[in-house]
PDB file of N, CA and C in Angstrom:
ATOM      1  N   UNK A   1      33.291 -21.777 -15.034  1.00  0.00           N
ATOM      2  CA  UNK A   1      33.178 -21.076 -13.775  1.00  0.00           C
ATOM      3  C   UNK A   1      32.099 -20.004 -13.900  1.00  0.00           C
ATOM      4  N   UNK A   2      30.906 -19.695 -12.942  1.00  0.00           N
ATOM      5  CA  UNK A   2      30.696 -18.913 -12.972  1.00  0.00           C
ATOM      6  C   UNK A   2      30.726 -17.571 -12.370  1.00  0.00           C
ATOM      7  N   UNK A   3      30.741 -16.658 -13.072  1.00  0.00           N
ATOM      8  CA  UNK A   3      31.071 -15.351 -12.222  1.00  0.00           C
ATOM      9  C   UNK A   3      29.620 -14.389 -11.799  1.00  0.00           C
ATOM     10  N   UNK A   4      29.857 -14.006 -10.544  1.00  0.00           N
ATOM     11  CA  UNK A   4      28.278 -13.899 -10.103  1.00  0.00           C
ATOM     12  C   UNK A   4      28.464 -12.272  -9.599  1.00  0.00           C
ATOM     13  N   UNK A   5      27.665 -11.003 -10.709  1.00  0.00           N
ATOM     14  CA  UNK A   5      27.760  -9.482  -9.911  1.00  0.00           C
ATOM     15  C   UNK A   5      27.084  -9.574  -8.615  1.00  0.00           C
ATOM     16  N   UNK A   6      28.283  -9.401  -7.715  1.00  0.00           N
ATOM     17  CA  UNK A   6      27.412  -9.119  -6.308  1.00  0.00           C
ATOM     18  C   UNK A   6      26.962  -7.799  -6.269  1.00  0.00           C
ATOM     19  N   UNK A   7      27.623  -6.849  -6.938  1.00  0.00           N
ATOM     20  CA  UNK A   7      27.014  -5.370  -6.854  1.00  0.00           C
ATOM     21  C   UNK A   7      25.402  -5.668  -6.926  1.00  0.00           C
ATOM     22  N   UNK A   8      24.956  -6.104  -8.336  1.00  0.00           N
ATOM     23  CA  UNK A   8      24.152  -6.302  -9.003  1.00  0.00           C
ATOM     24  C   UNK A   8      22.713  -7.134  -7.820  1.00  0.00           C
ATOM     25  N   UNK A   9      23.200  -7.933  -7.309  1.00  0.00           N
ATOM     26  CA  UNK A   9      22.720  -8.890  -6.609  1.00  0.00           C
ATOM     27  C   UNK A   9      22.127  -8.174  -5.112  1.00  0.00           C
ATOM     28  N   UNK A  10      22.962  -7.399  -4.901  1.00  0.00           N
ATOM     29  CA  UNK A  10      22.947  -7.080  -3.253  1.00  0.00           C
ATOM     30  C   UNK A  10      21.620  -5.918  -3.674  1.00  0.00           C
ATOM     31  N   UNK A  11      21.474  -5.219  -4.872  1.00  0.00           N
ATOM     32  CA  UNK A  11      21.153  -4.190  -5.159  1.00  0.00           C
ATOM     33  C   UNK A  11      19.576  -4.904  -5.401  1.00  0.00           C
ATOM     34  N   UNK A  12      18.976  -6.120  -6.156  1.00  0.00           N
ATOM     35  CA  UNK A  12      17.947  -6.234  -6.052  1.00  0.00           C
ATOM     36  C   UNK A  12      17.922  -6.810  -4.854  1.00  0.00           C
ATOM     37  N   UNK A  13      18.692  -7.532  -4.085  1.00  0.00           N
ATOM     38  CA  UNK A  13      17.939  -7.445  -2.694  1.00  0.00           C
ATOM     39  C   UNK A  13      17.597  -6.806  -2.068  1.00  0.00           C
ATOM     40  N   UNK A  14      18.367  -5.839  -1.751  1.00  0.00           N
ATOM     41  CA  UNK A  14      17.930  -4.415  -1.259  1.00  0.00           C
ATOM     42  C   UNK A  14      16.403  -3.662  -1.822  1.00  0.00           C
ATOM     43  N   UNK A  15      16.684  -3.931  -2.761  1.00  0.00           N
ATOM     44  CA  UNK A  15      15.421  -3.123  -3.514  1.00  0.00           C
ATOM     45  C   UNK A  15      13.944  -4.096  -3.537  1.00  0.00           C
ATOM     46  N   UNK A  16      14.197  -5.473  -3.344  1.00  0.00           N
ATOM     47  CA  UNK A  16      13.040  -6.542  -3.337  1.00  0.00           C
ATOM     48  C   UNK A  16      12.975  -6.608  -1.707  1.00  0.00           C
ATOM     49  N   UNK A  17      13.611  -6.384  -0.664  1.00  0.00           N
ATOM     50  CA  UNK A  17      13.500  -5.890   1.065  1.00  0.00           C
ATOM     51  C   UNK A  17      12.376  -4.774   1.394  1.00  0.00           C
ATOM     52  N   UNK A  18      12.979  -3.461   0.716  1.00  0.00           N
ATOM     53  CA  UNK A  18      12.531  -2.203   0.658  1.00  0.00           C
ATOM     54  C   UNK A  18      11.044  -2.295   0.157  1.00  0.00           C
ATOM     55  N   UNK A  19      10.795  -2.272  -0.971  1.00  0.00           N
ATOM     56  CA  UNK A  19       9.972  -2.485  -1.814  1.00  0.00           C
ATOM     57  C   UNK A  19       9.171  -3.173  -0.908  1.00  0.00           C
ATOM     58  N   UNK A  20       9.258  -4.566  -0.423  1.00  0.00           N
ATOM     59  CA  UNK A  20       8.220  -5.413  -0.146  1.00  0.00           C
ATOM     60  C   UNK A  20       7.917  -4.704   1.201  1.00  0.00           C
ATOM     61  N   UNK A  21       8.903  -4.101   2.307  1.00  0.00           N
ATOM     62  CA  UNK A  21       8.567  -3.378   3.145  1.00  0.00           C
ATOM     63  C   UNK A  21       7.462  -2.052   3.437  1.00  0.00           C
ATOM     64  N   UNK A  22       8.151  -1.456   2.251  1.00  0.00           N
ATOM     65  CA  UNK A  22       7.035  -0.541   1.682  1.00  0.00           C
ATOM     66  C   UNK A  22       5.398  -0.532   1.631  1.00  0.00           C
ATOM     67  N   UNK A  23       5.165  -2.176   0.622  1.00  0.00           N
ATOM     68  CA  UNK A  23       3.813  -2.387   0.133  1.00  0.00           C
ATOM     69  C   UNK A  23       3.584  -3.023   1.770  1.00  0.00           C
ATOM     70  N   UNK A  24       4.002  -3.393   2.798  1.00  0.00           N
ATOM     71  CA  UNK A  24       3.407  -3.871   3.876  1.00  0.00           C
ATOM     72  C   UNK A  24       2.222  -3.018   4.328  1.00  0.00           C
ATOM     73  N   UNK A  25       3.563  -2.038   4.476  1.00  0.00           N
ATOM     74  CA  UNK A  25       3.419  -1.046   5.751  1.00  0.00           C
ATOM     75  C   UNK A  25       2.290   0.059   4.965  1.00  0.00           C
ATOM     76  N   UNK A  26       2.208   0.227   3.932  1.00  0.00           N
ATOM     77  CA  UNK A  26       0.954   0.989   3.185  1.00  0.00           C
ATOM     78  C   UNK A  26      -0.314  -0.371   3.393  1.00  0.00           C
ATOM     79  N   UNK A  27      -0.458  -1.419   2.914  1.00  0.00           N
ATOM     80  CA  UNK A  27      -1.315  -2.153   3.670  1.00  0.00           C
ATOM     81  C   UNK A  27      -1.639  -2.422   5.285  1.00  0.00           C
ATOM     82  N   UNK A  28      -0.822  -2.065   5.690  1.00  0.00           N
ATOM     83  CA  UNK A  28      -1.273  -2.306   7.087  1.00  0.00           C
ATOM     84  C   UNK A  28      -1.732  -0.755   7.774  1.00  0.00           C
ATOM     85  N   UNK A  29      -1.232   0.168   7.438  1.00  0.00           N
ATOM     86  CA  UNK A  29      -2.028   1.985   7.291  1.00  0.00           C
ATOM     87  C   UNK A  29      -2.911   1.809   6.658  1.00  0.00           C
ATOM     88  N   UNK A  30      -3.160   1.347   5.764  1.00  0.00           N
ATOM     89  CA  UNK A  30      -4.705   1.629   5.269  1.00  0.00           C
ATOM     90  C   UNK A  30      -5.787   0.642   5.844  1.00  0.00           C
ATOM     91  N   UNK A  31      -5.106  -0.488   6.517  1.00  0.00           N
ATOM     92  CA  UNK A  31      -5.929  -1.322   7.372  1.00  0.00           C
ATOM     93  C   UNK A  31      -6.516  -0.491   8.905  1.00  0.00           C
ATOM     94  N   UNK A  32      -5.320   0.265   9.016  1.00  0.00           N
ATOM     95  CA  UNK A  32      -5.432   1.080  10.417  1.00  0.00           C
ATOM     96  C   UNK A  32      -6.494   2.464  10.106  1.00  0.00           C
ATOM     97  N   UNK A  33      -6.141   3.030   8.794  1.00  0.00           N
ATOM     98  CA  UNK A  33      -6.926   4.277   8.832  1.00  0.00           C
ATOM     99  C   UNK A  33      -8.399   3.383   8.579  1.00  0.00           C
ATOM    100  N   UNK A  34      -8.685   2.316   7.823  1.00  0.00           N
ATOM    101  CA  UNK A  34      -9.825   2.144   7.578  1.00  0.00           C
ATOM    102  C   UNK A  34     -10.742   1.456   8.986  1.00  0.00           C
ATOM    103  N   UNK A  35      -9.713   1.387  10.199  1.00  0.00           N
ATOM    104  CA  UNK A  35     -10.727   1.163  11.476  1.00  0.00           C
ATOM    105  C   UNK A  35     -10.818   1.836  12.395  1.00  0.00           C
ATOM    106  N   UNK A  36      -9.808   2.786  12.175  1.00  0.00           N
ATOM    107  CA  UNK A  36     -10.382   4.208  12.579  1.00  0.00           C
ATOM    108  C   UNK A  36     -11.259   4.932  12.196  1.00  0.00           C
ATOM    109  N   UNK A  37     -11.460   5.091  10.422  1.00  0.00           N
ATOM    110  CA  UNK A  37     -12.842   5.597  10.615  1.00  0.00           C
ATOM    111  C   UNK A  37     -13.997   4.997  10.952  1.00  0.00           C
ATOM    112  N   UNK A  38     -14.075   3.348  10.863  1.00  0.00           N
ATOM    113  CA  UNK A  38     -15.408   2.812  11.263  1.00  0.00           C
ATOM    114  C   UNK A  38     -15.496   3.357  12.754  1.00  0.00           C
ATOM    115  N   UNK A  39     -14.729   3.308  13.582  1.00  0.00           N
ATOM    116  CA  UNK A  39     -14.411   3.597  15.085  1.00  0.00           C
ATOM    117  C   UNK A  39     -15.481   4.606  15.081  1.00  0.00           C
ATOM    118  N   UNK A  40     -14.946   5.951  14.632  1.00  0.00           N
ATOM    119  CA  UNK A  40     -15.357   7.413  14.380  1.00  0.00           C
ATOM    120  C   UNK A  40     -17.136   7.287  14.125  1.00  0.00           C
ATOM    121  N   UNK A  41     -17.562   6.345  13.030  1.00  0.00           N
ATOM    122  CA  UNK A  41     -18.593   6.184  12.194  1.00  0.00           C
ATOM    123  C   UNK A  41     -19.782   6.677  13.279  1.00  0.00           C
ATOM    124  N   UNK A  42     -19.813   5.751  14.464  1.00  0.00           N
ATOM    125  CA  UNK A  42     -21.260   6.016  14.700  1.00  0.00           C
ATOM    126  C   UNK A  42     -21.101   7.545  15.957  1.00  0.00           C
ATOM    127  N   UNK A  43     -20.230   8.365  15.844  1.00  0.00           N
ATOM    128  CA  UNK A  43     -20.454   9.676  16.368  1.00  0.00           C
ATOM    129  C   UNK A  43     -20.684  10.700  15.800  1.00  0.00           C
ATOM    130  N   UNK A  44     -19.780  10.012  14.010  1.00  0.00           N
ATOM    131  CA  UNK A  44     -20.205  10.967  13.270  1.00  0.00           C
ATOM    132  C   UNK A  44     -22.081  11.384  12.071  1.00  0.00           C
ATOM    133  N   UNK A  45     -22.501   9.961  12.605  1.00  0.00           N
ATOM    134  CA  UNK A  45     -23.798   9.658  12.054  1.00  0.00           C
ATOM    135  C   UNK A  45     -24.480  10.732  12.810  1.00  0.00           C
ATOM    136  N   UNK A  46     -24.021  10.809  14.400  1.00  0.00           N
ATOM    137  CA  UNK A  46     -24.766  11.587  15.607  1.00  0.00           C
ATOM    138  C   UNK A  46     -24.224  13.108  15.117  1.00  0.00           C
ATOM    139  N   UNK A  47     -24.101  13.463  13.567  1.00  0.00           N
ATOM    140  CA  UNK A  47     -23.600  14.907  13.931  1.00  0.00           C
ATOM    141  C   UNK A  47     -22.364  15.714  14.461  1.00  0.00           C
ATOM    142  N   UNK A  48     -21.733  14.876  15.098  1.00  0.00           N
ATOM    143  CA  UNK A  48     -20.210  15.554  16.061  1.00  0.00           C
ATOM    144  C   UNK A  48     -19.533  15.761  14.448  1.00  0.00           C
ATOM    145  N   UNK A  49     -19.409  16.877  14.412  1.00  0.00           N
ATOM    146  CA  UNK A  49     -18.741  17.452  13.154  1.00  0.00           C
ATOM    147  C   UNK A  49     -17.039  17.035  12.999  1.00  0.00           C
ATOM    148  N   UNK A  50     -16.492  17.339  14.878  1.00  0.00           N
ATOM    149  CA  UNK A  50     -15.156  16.764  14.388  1.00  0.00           C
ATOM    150  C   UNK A  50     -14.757  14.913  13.978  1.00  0.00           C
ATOM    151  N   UNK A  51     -15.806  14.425  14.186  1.00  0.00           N
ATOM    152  CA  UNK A  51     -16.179  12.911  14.097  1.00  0.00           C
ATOM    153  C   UNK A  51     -15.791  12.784  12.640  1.00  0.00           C
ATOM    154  N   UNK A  52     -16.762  13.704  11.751  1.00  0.00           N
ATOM    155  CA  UNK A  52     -17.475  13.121  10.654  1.00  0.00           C
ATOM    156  C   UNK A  52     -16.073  13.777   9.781  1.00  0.00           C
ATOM    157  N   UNK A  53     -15.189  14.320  10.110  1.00  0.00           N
ATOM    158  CA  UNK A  53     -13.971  14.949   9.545  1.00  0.00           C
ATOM    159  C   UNK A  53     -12.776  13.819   9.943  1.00  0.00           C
ATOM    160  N   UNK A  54     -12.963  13.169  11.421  1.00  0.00           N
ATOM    161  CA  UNK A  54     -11.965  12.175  10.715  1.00  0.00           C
ATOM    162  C   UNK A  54     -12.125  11.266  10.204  1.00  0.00           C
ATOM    163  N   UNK A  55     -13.537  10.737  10.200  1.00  0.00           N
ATOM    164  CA  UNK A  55     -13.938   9.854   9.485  1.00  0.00           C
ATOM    165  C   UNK A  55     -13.566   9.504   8.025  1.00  0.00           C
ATOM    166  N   UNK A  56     -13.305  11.083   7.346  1.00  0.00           N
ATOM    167  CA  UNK A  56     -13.538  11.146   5.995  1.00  0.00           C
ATOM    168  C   UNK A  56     -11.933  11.468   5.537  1.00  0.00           C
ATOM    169  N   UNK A  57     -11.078  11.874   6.893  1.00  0.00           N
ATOM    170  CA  UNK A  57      -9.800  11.564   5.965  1.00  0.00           C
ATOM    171  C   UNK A  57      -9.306  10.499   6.370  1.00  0.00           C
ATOM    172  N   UNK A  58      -9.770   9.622   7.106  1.00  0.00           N
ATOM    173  CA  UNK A  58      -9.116   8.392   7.227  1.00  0.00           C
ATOM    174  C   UNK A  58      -9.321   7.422   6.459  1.00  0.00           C
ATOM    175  N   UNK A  59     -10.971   7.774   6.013  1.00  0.00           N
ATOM    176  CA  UNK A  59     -11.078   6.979   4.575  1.00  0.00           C
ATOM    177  C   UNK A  59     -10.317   7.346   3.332  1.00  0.00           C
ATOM    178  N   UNK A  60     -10.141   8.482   2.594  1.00  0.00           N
ATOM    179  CA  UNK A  60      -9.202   9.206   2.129  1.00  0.00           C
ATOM    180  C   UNK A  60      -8.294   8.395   2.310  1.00  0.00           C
ATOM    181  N   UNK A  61      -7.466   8.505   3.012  1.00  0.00           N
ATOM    182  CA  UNK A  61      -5.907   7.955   3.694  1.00  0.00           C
ATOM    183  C   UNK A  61      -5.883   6.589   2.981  1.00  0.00           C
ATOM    184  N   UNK A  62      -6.948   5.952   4.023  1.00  0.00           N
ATOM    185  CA  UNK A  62      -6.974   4.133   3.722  1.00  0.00           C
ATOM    186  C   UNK A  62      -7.222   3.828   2.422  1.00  0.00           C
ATOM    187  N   UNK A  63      -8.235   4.586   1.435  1.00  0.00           N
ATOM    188  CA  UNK A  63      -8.502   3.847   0.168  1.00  0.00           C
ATOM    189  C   UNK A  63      -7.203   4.624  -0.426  1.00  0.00           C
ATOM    190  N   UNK A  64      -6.166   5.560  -0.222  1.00  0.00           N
ATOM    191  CA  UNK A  64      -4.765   6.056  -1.333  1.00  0.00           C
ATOM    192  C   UNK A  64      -4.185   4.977  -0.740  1.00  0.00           C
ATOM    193  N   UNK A  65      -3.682   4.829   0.362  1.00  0.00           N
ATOM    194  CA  UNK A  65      -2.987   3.310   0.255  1.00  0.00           C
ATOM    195  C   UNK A  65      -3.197   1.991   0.078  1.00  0.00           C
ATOM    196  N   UNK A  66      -5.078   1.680  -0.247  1.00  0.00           N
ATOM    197  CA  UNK A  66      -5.060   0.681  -0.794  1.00  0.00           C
ATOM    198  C   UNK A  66      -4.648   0.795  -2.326  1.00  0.00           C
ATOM    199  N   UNK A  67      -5.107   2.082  -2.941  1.00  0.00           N
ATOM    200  CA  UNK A  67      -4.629   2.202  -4.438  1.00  0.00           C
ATOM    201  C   UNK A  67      -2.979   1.868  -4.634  1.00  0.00           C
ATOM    202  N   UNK A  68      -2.389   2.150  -3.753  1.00  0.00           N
ATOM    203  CA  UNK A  68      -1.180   2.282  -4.410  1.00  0.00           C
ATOM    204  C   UNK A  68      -0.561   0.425  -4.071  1.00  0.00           C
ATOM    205  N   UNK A  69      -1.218   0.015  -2.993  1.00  0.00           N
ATOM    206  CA  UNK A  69      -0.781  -1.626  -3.226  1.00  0.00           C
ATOM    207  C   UNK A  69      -1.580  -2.595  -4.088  1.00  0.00           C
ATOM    208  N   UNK A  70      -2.649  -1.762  -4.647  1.00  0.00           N
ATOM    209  CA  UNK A  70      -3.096  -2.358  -5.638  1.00  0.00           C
ATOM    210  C   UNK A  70      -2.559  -1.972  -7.249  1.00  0.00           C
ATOM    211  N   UNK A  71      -1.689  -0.556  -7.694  1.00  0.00           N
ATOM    212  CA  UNK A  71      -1.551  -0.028  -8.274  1.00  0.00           C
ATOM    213  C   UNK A  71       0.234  -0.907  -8.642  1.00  0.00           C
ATOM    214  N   UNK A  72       0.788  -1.329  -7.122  1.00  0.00           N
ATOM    215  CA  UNK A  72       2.442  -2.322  -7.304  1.00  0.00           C
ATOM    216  C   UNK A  72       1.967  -3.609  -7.296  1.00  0.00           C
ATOM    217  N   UNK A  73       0.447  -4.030  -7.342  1.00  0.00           N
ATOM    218  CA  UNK A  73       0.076  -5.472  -7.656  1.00  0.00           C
ATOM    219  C   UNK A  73      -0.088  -5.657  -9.268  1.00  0.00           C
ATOM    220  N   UNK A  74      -0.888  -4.419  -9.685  1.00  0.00           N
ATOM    221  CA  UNK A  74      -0.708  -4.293 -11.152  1.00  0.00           C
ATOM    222  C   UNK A  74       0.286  -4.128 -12.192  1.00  0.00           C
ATOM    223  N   UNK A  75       0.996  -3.615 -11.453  1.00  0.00           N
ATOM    224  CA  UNK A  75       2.355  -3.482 -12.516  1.00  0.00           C
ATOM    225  C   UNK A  75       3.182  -4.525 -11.904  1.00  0.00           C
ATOM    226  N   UNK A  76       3.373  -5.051 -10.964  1.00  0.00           N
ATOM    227  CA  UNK A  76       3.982  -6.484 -11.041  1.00  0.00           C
ATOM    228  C   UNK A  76       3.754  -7.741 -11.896  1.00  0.00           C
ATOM    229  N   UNK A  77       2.341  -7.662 -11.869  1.00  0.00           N
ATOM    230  CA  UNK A  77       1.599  -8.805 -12.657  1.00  0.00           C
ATOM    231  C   UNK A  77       1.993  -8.339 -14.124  1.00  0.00           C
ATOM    232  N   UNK A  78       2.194  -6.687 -14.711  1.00  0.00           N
ATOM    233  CA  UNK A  78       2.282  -6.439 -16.150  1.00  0.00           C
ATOM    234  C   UNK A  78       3.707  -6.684 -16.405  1.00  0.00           C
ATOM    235  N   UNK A  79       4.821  -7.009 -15.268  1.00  0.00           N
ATOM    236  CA  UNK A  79       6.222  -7.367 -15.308  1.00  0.00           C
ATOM    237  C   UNK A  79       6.295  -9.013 -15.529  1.00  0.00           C
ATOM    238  N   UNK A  80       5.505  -9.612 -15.038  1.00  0.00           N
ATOM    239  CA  UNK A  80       5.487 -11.039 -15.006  1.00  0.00           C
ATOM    240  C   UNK A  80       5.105 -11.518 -16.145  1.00  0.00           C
ATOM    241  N   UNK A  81       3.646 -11.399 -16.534  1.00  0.00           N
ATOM    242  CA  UNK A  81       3.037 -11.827 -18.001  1.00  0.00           C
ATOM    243  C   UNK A  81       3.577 -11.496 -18.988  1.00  0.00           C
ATOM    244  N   UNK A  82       3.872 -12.397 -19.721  1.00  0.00           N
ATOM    245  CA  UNK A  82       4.959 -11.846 -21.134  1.00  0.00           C
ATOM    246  C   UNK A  82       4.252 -11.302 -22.141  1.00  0.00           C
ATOM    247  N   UNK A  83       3.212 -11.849 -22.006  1.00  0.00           N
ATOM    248  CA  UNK A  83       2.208 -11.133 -23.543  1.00  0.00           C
ATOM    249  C   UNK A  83       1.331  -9.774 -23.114  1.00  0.00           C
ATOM    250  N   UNK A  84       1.737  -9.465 -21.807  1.00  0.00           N
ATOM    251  CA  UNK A  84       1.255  -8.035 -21.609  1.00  0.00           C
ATOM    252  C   UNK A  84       1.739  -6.779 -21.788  1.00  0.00           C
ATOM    253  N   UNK A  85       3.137  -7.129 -21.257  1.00  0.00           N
ATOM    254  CA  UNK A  85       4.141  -6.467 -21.641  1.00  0.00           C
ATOM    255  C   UNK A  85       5.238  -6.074 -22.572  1.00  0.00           C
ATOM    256  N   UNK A  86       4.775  -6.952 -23.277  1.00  0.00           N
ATOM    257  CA  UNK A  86       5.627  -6.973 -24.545  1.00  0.00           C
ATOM    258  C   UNK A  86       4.861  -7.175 -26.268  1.00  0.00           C
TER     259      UNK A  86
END
């Protein structure tokens, strides 16, 4: 017979839900901040100072959340490969 922890079970689902929810929604913000600043781009080329300020934290914004779904792509892959991690 086998005996199956549902504690155990419900808990990486939860956490493989979350998690994958997480890395979406930081990819899809950094998709958004990064077309907002192109948006911004050609007013801030023209000088408009408040232009060229959001330009530059939306890039900011967009490339920290591409780091960090590239940063849970890397350590996933160092969880998977056995000879990397061990």
């Amino acid at each position: 017979m086998v005996n199956i922890d549902w504690q155990a079970f419900i808990t990486v689902f939860a956490s493989a839900i979350g998690f994958t929810t997480l890395i979406v929604a930081c990819f899809s913000l950094g998709v958004r901040f990064l077309t907002t600043a192109q948006n911004s781009a050609p007013k801030a080329r023209k000088g408009n100072s408040k232009a060229q300020q959001v330009e530059s934290l939306n890039l900011v914004g967009a490339y920290l959340l591409f780091a960090v779904c590239l940063s849970a792509l890397a350590y996933g892959i160092w969880l998977i490969i056995p000879f990397v991690s061990h």
